[in-house]
Every structure is written in C-alpha cells, then in structure tokens.
Protein backbone atom coordinates (compact mmCIF):
# COMPACT_ATOMS: atom_id res chain seq x y z
CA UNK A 1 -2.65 3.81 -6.96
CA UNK A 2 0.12 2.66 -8.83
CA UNK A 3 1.26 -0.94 -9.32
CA UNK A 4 4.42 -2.63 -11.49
CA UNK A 5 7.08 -5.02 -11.83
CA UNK A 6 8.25 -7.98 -13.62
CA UNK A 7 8.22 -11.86 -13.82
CA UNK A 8 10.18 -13.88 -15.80
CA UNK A 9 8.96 -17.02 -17.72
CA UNK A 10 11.46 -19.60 -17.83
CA UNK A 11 12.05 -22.30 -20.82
CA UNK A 12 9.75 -19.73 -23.24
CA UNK A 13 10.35 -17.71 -26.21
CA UNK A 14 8.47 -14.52 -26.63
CA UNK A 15 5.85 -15.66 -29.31
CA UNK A 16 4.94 -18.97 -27.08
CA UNK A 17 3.94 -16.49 -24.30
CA UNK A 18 2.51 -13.77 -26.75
CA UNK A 19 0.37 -17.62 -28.33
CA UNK A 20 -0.78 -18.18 -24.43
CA UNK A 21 -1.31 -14.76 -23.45
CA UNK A 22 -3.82 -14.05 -26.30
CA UNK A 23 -6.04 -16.86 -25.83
CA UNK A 24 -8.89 -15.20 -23.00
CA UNK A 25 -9.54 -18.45 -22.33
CA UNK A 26 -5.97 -19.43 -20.86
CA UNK A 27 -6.24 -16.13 -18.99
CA UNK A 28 -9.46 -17.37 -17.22
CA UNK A 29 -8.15 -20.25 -16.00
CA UNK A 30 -4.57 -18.60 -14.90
CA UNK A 31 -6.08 -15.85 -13.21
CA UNK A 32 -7.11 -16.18 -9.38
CA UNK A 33 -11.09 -16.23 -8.36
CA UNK A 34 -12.09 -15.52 -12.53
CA UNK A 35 -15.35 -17.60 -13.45
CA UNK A 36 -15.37 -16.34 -16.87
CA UNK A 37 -13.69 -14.12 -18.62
CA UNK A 38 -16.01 -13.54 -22.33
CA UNK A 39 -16.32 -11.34 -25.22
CA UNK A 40 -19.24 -8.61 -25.01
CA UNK A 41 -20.64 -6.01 -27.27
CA UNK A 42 -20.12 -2.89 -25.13
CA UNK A 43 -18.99 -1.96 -21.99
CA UNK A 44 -22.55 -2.05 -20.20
CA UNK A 45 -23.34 -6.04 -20.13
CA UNK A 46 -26.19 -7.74 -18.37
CA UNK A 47 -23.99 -9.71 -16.07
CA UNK A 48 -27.01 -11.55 -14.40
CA UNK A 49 -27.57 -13.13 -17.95
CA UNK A 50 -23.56 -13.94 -18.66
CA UNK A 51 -23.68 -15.94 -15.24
CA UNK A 52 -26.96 -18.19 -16.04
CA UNK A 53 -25.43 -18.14 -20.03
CA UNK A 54 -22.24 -19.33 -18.31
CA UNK A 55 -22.92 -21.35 -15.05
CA UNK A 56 -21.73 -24.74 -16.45
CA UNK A 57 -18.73 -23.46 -18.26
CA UNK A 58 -16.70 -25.92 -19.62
CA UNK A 59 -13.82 -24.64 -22.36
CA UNK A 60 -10.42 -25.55 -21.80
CA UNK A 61 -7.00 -23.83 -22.70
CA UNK A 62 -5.24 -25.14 -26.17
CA UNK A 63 -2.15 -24.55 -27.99
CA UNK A 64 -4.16 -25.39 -31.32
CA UNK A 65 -3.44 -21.83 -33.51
CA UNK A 66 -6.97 -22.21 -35.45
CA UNK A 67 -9.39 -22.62 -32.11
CA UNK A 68 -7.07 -19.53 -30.72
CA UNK A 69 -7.51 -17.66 -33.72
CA UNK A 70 -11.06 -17.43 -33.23
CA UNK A 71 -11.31 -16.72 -29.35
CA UNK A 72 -8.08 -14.37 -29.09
CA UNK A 73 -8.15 -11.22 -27.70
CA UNK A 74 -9.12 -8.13 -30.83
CA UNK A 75 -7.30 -4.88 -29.94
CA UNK A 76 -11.12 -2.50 -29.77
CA UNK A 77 -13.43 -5.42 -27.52
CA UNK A 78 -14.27 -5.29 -24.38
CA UNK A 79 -14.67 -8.46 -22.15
CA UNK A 80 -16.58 -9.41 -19.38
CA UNK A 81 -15.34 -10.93 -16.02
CA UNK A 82 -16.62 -12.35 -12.82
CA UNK A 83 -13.31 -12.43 -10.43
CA UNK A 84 -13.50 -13.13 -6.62
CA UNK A 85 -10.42 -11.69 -4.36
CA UNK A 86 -9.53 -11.37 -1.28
CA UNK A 87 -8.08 -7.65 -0.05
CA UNK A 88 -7.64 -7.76 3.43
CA UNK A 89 -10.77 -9.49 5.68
CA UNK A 90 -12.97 -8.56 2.35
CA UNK A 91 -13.45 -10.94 -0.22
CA UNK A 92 -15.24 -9.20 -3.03
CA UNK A 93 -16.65 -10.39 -6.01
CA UNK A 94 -16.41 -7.84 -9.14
CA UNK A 95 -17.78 -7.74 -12.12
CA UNK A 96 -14.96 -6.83 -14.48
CA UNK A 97 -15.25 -5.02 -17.95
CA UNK A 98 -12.03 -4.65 -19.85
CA UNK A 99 -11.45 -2.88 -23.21
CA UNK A 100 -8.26 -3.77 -25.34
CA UNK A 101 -7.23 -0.59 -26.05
CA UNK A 102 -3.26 -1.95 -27.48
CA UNK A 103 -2.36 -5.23 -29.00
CA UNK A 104 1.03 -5.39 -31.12
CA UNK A 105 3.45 -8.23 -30.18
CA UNK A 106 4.90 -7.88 -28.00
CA UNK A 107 2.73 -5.41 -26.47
CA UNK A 108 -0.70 -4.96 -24.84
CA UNK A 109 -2.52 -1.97 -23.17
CA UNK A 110 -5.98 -2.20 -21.54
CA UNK A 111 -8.62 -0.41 -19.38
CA UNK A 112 -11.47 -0.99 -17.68
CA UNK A 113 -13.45 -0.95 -14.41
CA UNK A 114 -15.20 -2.94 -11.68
CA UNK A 115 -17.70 -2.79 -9.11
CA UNK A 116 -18.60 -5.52 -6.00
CA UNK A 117 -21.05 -3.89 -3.76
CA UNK A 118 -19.91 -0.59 -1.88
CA UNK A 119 -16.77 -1.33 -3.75
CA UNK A 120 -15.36 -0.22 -6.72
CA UNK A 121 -12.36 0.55 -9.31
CA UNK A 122 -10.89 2.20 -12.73
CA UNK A 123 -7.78 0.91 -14.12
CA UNK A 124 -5.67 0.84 -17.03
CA UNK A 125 -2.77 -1.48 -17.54
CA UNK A 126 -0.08 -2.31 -19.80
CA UNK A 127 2.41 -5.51 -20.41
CA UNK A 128 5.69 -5.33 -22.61
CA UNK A 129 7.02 -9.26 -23.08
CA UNK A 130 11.14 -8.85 -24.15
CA UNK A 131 13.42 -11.96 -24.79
CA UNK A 132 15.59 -13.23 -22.07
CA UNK A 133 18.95 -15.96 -22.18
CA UNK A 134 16.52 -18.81 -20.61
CA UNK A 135 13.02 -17.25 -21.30
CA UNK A 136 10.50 -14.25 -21.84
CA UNK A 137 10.71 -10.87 -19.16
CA UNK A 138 6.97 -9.41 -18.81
CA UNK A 139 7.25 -6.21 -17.81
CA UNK A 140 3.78 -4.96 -16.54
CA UNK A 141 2.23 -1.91 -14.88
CA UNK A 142 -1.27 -0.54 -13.44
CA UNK A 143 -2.72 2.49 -12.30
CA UNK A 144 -6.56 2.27 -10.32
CA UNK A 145 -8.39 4.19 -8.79
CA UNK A 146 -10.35 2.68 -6.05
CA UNK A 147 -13.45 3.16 -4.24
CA UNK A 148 -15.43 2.11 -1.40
CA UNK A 149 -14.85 0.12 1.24
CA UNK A 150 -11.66 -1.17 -0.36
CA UNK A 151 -10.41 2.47 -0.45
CA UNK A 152 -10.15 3.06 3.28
CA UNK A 153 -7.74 -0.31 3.64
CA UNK A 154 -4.91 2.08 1.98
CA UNK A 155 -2.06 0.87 -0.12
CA UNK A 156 -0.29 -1.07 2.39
CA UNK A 157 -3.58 -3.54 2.50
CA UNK A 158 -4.21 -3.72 -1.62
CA UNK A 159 -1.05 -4.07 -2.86
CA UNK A 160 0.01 -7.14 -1.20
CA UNK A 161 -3.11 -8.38 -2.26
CA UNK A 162 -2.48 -7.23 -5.83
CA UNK A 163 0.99 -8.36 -6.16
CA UNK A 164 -0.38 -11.98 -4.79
CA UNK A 165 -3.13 -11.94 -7.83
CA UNK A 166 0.07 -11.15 -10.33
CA UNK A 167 2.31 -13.94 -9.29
CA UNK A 168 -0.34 -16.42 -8.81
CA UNK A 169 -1.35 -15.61 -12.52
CA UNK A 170 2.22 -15.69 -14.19
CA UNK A 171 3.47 -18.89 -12.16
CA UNK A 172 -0.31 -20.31 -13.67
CA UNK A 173 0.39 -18.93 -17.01
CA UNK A 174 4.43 -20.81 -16.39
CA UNK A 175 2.67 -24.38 -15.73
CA UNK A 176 0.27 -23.84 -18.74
CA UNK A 177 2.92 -23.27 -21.21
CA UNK A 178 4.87 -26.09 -20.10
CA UNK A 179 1.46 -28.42 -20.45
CA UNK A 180 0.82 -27.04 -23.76
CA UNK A 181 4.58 -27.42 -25.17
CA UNK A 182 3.82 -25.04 -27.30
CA UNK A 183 7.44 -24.99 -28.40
CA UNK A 184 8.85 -23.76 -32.28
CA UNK A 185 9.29 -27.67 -32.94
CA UNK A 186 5.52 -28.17 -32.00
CA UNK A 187 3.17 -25.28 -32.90
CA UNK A 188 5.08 -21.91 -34.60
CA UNK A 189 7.39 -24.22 -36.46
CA UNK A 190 4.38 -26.69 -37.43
CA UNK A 191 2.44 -23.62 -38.41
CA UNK A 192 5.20 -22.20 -40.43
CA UNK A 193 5.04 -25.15 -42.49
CA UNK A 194 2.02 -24.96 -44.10
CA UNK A 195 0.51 -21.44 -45.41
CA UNK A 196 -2.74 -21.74 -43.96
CA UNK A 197 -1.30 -21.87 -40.88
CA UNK A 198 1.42 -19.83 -40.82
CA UNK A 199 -1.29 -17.06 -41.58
CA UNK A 200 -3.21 -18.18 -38.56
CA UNK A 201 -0.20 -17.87 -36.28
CA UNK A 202 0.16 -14.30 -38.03
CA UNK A 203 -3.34 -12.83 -36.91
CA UNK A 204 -2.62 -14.15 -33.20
CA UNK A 205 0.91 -12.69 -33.09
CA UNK A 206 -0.80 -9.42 -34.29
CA UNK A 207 1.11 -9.62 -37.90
CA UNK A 208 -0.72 -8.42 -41.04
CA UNK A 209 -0.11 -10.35 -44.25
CA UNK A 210 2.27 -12.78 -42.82
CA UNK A 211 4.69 -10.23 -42.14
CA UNK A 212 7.39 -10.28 -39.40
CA UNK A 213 7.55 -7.65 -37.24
C-alpha cells in the first residue's frame, strides 16, 4: 500500500519545523494514540519492560536547542513506540520500531515495522520540508505492507484511517510550534549569537562544523 501527500505549516520557516520535527519527544505528543516514543539499542526491544520503565511518563516538548540536542532523532537509531489507532471497528495497539535510515535538513527517511495481535505491518517513509510565501510545505510519502486482520479491511478502510493519523499529527505539530515561538528572533537567531549555541542548533539542523547547507 501506498500513501502520500502534503500539509502546509503556516507562520513557519523551514528550520523551526526541521527544530520541532527532530525532537522525538514533540513527535510523541503530536502523534495520535503514541504513549512513548524512546530510543533503543536494536530493533528487538523488550517492550513489556519499556511500558513498566515508562508508565508514569512525564517529559514535555521544548524549544530549548541544548535539551533537543541531546534527545533528537540520530540518522542509524531505532526507536521504540507504543501507538493505539483505530482502522475501521479495530482499534489496535502496536508496538512500533522505527530505524532512521535519512536525516539531512530538510530531509528524513525511515523504516520500520509493527505488530498488535493477529495484526501486523512493514513500512518505510520519507518527508521533504521546502519553503513556502507564508510557511513550510512537508511533502511526505509511505509504502506498508500489511498483515492480518487489518489486511482484509482493504485500502478503502486504512487509508482514511491513515490520512486521519497524518493530519491530526501536522495540525498538532502547527499548535506546538506556535506554543513554542520558536521563531529566528527567539531561538535560531538567539542561538546564532553565541558560538556554543549556534553549534548546538548546527547538530539538530543536521550541519557539521557550523556549516550552512
């Protein structure tokens, strides 16, 4: 199955997006039904142990570029997921591992699969951000294979559902950028004026040795 198309971010430049989009964090919260979203060492985790380790979960989205530094998605690790969703009169519960396999501003490919029961999928995905006159276009496509139970509801079932998840998550990932105000006169800008910083901005926005790409 094959799934694309495009939202556009209003009032946004592409590095404030590229900021918010690389902090896993901000994606848990913006993304429908996710209880976590984590870093693991391999693609095999003990997901019975990441929900106890995880049950009272409390780390909130931030525009600060040092706390996103640390936590921001590394092109090469895989991440763990719990995400609930609702396909049809199902409402499965997978347990998500994703591998970035892609990350140079402004551009992102991953992979990964999921299982919930007699359900299951494969996927890989990639997301291409590109300037607009009043904000950022993401341009974003998927292909999965899916199996199960979820299988035999056919296209016309999944990708309403799908499309649903997507614009739930960008119109999320809209409201958080506006809380944050993670403008150029707040954060990049701020950044840019000190060294430290502006180096710390660099290794989010996937720049080596502070240079512009």
């Amino acid at each position: 199955m094959e799934f694309s198309g495009t939202f556009e971010l209003e009032d946004a430049t592409t590095e404030e997006v590229w900021l918010a989009l690389s902090d896993p964090v901000m994606i848990e919260h913006a993304l429908p039904g996710c209880e976590f979203l984590v870093v693991v060492e391999d693609t095999d985790p003990d997901f019975d142990a990441l929900r106890e380790e995880h049950a009272d979960r409390d780390v909130e989205p931030t525009s600060d570029p040092e706390v996103i530094a640390e936590r921001a998605f590394e092109e090469g690790n895989h991440y763990a997921a719990i995400i609930g969703i609702s396909i049809g009169p199902v409402n499965p519960t997978f347990e998500t591992v994703v591998t970035i396999d892609e990350r140079d501003q402004p551009y992102m490919e991953a992979s990964g699969e999921g299982s919930a029961g007699d359900s299951s999928f494969e996927m890989s995905s990639w997301m291409d951000l590109d300037g607009a006159d009043d904000g950022v276009e993401v341009e974003w496509a998927t292909e999965a294979d899916v199996f199960g139970r979820i299988a035999q509801m056919g296209q016309r079932v999944i990708n309403p559902a799908a499309n649903q998840v997507v614009k739930r998550f960008f119109s999320s990932v809209q409201d958080e950028i506006r809380e944050r105000e993670i403008a150029e006169g707040s954060t990049v800008e701020q950044a840019q004026s000190d060294e430290d910083d502006r180096g710390i901005v660099d290794r989010i926005l996937g720049r080596s040795d502070g240079s512009k790409q």
